[in-house]
N, C-alpha and C. Protein backbone atom coordinates (compact mmCIF):
# COMPACT_ATOMS: atom_id res chain seq x y z
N UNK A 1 -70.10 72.26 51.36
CA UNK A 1 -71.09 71.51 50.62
C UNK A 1 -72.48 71.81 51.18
N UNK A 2 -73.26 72.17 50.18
CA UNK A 2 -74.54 72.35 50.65
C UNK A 2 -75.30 71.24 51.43
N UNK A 3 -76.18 71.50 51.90
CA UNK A 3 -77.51 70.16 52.92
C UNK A 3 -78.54 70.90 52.86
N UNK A 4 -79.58 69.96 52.06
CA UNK A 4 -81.27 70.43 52.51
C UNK A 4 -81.59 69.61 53.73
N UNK A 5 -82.34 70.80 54.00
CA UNK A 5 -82.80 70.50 55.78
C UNK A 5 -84.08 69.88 55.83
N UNK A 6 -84.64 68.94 56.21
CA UNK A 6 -85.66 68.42 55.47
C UNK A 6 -87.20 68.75 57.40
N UNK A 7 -88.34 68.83 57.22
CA UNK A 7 -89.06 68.81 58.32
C UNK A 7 -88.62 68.00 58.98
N UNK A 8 -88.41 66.94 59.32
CA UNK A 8 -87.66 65.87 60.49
C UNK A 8 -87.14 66.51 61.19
N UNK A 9 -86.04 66.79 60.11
CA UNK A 9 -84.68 67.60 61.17
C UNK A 9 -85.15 68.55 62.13
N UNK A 10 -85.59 69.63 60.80
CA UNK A 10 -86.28 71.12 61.74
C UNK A 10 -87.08 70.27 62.73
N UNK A 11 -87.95 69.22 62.97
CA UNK A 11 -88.66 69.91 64.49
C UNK A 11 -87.69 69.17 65.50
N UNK A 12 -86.99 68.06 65.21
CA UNK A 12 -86.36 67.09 65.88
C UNK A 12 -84.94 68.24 66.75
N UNK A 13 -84.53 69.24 65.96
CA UNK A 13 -83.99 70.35 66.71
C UNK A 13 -84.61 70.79 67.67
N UNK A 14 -86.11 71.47 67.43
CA UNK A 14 -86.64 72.12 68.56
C UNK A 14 -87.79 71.28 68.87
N UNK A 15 -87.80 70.53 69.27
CA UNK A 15 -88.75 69.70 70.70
C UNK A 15 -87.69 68.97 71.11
N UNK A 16 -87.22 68.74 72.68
CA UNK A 16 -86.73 68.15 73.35
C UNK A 16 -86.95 67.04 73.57
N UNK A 17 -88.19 66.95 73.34
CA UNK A 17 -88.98 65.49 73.50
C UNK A 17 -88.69 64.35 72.79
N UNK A 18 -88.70 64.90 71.54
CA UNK A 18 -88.52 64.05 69.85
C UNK A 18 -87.41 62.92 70.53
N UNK A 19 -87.70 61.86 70.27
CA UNK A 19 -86.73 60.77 69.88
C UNK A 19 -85.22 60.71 69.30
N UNK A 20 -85.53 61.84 68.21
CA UNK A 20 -84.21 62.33 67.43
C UNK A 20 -83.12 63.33 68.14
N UNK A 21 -83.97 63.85 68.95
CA UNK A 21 -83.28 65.75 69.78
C UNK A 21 -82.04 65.61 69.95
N UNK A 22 -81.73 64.35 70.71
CA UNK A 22 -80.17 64.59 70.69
C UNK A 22 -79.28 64.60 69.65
N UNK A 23 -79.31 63.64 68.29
CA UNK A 23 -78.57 63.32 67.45
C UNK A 23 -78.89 64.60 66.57
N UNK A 24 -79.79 65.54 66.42
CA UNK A 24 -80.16 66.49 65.74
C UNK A 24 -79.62 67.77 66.23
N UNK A 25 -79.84 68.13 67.56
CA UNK A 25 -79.12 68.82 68.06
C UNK A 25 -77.85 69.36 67.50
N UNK A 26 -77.07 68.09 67.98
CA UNK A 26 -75.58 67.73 68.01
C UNK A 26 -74.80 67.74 66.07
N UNK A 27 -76.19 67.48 65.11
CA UNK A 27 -75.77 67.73 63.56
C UNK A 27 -75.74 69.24 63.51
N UNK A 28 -77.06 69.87 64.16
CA UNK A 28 -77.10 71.31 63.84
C UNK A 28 -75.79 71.99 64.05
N UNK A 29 -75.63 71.88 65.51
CA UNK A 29 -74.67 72.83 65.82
C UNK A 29 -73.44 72.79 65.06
N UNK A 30 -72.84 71.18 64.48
CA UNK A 30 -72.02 70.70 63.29
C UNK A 30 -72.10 71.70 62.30
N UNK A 31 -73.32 71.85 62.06
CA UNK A 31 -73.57 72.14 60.64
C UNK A 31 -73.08 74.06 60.61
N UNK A 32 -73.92 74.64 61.61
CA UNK A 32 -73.64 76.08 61.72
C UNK A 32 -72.27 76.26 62.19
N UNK A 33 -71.38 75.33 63.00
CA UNK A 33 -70.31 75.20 63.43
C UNK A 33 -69.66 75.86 61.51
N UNK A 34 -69.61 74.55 60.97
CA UNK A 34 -69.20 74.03 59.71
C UNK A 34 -69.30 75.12 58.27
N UNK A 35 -70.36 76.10 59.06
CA UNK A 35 -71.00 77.20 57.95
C UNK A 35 -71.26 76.54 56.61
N UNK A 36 -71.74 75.61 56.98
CA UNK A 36 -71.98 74.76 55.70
C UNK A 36 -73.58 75.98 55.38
N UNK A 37 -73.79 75.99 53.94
CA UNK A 37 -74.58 76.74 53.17
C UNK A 37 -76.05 75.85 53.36
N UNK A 38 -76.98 76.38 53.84
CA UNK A 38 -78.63 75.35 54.54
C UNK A 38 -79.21 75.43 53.17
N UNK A 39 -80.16 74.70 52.80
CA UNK A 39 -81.21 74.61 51.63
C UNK A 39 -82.25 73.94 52.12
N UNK A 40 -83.65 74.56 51.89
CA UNK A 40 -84.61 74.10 52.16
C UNK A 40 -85.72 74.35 51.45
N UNK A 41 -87.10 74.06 50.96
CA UNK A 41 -87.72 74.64 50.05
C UNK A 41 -89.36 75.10 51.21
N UNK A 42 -90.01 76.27 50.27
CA UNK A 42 -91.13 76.74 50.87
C UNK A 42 -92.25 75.56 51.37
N UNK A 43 -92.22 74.43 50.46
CA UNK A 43 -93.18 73.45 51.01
C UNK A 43 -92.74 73.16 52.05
N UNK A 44 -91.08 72.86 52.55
CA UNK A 44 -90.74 72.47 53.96
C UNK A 44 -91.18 73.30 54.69
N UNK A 45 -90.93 74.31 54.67
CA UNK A 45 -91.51 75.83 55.35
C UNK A 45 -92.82 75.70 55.96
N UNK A 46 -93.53 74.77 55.10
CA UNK A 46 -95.41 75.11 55.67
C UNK A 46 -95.47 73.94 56.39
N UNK A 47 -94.52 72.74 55.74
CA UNK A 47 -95.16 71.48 56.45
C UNK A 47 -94.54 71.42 58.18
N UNK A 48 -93.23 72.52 58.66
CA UNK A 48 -92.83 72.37 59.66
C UNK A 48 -93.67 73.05 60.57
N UNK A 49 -93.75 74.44 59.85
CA UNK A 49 -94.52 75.60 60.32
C UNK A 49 -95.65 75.11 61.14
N UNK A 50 -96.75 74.27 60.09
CA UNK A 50 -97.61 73.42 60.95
C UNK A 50 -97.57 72.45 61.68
N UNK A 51 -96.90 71.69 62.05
CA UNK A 51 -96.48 70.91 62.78
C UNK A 51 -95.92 71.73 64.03
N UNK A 52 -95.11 72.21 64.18
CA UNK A 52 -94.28 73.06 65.13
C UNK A 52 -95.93 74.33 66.36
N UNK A 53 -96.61 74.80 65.11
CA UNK A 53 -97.69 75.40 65.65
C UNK A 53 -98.52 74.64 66.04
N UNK A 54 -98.88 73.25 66.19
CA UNK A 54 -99.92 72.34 66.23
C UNK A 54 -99.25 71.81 67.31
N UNK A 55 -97.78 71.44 68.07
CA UNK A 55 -97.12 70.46 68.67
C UNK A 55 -96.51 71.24 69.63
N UNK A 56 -95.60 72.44 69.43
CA UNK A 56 -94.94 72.90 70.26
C UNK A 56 -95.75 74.87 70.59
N UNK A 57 -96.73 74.89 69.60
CA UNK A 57 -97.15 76.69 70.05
C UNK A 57 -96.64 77.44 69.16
N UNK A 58 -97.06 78.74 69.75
CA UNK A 58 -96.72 79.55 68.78
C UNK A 58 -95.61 80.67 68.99
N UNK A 59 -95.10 80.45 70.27
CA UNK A 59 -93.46 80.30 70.88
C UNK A 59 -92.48 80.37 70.02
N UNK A 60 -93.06 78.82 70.00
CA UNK A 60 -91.56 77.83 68.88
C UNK A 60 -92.23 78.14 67.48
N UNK A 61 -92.70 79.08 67.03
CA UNK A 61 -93.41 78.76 65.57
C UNK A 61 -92.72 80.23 65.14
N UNK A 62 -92.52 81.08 66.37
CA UNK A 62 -91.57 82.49 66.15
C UNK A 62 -90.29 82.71 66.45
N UNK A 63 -89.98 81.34 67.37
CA UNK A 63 -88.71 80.88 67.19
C UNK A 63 -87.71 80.82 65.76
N UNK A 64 -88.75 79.93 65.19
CA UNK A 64 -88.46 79.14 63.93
C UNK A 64 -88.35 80.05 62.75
N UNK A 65 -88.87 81.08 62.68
CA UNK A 65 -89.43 81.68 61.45
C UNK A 65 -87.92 83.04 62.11
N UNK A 66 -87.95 83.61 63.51
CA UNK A 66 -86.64 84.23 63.49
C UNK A 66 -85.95 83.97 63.29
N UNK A 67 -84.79 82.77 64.21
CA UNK A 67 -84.34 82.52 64.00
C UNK A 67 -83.25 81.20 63.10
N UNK A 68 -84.36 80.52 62.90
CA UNK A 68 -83.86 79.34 62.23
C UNK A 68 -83.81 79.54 60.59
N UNK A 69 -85.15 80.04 59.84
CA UNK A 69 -85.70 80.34 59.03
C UNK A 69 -84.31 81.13 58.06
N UNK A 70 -83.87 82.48 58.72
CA UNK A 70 -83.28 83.15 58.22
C UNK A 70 -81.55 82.66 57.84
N UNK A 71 -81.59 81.58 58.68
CA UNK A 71 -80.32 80.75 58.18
C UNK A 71 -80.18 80.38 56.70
N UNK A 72 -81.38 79.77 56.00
CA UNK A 72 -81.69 78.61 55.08
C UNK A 72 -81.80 79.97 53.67
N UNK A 73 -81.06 78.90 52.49
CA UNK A 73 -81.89 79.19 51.21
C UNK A 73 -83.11 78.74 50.99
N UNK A 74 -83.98 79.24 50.40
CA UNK A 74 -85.09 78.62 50.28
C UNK A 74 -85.68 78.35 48.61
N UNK A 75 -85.71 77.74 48.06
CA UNK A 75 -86.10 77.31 47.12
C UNK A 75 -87.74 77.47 46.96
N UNK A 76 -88.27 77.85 45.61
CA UNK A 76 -90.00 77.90 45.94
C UNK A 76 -90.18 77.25 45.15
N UNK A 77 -90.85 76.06 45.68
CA UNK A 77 -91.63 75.29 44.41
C UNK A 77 -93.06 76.04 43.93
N UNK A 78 -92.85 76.20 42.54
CA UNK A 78 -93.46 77.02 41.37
C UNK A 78 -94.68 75.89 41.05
N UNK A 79 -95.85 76.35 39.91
CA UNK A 79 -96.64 75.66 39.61
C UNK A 79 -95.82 74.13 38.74
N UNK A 80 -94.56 74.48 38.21
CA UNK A 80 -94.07 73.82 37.24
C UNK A 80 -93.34 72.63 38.22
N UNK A 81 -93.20 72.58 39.40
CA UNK A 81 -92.53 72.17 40.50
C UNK A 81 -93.23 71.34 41.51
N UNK A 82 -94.50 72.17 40.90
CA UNK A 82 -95.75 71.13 41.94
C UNK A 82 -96.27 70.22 41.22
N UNK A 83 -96.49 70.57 39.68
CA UNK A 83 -96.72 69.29 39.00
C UNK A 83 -95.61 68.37 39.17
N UNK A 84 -94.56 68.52 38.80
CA UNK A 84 -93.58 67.51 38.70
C UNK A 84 -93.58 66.37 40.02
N UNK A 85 -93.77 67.18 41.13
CA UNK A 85 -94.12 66.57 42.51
C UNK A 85 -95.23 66.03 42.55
N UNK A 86 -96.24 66.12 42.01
CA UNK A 86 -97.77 65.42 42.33
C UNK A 86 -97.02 64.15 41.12
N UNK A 87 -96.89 64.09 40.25
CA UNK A 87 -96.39 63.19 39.07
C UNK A 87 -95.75 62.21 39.91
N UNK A 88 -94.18 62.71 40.46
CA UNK A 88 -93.54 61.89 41.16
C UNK A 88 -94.58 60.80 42.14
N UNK A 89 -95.00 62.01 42.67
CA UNK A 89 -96.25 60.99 44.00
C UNK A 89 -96.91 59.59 43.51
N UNK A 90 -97.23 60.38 42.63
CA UNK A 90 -98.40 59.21 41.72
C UNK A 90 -98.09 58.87 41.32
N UNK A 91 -96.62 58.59 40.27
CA UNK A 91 -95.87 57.57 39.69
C UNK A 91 -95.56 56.78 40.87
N UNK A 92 -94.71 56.83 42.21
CA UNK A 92 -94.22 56.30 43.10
C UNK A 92 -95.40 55.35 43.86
N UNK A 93 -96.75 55.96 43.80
CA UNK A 93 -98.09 54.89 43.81
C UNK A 93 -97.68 54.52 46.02
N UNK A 94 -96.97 55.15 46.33
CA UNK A 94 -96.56 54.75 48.05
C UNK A 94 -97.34 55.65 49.01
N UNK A 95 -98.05 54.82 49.43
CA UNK A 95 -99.03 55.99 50.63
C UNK A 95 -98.49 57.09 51.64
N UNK A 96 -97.43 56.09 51.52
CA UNK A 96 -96.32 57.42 53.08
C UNK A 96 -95.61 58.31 52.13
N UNK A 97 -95.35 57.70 50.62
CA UNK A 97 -94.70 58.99 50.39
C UNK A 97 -95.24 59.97 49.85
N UNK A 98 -95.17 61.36 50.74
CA UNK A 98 -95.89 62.55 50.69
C UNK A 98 -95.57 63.48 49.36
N UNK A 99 -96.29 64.23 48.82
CA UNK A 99 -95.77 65.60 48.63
C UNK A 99 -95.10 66.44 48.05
N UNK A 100 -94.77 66.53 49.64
CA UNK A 100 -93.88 68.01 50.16
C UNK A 100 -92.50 66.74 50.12
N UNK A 101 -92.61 65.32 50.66
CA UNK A 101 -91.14 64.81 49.89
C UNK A 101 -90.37 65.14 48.06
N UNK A 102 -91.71 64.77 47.65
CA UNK A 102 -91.08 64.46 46.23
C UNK A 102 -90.75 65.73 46.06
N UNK A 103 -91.40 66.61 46.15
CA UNK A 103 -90.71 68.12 46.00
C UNK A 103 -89.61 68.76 46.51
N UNK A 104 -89.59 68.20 47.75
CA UNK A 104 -87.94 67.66 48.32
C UNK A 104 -86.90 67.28 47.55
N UNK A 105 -87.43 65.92 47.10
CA UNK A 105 -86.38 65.33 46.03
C UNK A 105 -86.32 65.59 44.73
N UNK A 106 -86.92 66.69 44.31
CA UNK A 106 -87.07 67.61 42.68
C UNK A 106 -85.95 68.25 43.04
N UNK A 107 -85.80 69.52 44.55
CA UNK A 107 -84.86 70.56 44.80
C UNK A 107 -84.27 70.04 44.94
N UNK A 108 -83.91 68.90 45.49
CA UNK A 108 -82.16 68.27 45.79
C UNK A 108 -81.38 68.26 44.64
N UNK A 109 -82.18 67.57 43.93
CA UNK A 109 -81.65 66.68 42.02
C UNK A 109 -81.12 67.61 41.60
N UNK A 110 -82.08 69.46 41.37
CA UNK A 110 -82.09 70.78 40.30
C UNK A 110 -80.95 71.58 41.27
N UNK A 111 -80.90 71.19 42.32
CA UNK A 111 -79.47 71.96 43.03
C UNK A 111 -78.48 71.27 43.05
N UNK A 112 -78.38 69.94 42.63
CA UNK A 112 -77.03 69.01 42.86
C UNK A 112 -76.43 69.23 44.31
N UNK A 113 -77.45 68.72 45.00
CA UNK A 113 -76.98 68.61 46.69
C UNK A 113 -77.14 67.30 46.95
N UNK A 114 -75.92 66.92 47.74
CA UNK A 114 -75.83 65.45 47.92
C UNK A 114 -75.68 64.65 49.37
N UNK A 115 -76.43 65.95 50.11
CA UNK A 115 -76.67 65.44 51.49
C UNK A 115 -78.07 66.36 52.04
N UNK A 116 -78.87 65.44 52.72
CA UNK A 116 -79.88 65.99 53.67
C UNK A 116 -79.80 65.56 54.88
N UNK A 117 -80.18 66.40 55.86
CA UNK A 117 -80.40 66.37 57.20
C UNK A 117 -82.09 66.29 57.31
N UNK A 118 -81.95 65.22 57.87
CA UNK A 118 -83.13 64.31 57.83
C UNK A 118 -83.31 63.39 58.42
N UNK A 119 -84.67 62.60 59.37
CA UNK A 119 -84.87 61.34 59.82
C UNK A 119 -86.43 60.59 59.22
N UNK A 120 -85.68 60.72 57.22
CA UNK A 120 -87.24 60.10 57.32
C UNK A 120 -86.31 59.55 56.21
N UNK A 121 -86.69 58.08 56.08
CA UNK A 121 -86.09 56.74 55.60
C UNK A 121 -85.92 57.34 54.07
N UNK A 122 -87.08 57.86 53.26
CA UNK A 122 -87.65 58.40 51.78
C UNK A 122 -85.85 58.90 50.86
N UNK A 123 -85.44 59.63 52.35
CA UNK A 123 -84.37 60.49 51.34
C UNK A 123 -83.31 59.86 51.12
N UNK A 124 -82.88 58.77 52.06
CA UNK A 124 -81.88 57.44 51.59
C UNK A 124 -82.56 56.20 50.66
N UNK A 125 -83.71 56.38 50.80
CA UNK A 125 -83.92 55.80 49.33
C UNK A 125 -83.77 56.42 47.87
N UNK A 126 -83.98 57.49 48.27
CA UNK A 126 -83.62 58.01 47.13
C UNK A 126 -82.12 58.32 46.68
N UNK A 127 -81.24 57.63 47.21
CA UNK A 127 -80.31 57.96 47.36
C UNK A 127 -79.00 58.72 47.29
N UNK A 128 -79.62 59.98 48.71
CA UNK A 128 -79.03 61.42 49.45
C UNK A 128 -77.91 59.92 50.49
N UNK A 129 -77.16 61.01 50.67
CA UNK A 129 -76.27 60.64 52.12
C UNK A 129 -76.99 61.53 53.31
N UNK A 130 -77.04 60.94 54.06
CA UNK A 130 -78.11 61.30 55.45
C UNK A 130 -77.12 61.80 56.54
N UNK A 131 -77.85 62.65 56.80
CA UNK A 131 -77.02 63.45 58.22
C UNK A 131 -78.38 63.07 59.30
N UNK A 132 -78.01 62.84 60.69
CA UNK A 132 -76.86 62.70 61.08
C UNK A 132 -76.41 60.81 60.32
């Protein structure tokens, strides 16, 4: 069964620090254990990318892009994909919710994937089954 990997996850893997590291850790290795099939889309791509280069260097930012990166499908949200996502935003009228979520939750819906790996509250509201 497929899982989109959502930014949470990705950095909560690589910083040790994160709050999440252990329980994230311990899904990843599940998950590649599991050869379960990764999904993730290009907006996740930029929003980790920066974060990861802003927090952990540019180390972990070639870490990420070798080896983590090349695991994942990647989905591109298109102009037709970004409207739908700014719409969502602004219909949803919620200050925290970003984006690069709703565009999240466009690729989940158009792939019929019914789990994310994730630690941000948004994707069990929308209701994904949450890893870990």
């Amino acid at each position: 069964m497929r899982v989109f990997i959502d930014t949470s996850a990705f950095y909560a893997v690589l910083d040790r620090d994160d709050e999440n590291h252990s329980a994230a850790a311990q899904s990843w290795r599940q998950l590649l254990q599991d050869d379960s099939p990764l999904l993730t889309s290009n907006y996740v791509l930029v929003e980790t990318s920066a974060l990861i280069q802003r927090r952990l260097g540019i180390p972990a930012l070639r870490a990420f892009h070798e080896d983590i990166v090349p695991l994942m499908e990647v989905e591109w949200i298109d102009e037709v994909r970004h409207r739908a996502s700014i719409e969502m935003a602004l219909t949803a009228n919620r200050k925290r919710l970003s984006l690069v979520d709703c565009s999240s939750f466009l690729v989940i819906r158009e792939a019929q994937v019914r789990r994310a790996f994730c630690f941000d509250r948004h994707f069990r509201e929308q209701g994904f089954s949450i890893l870990p």
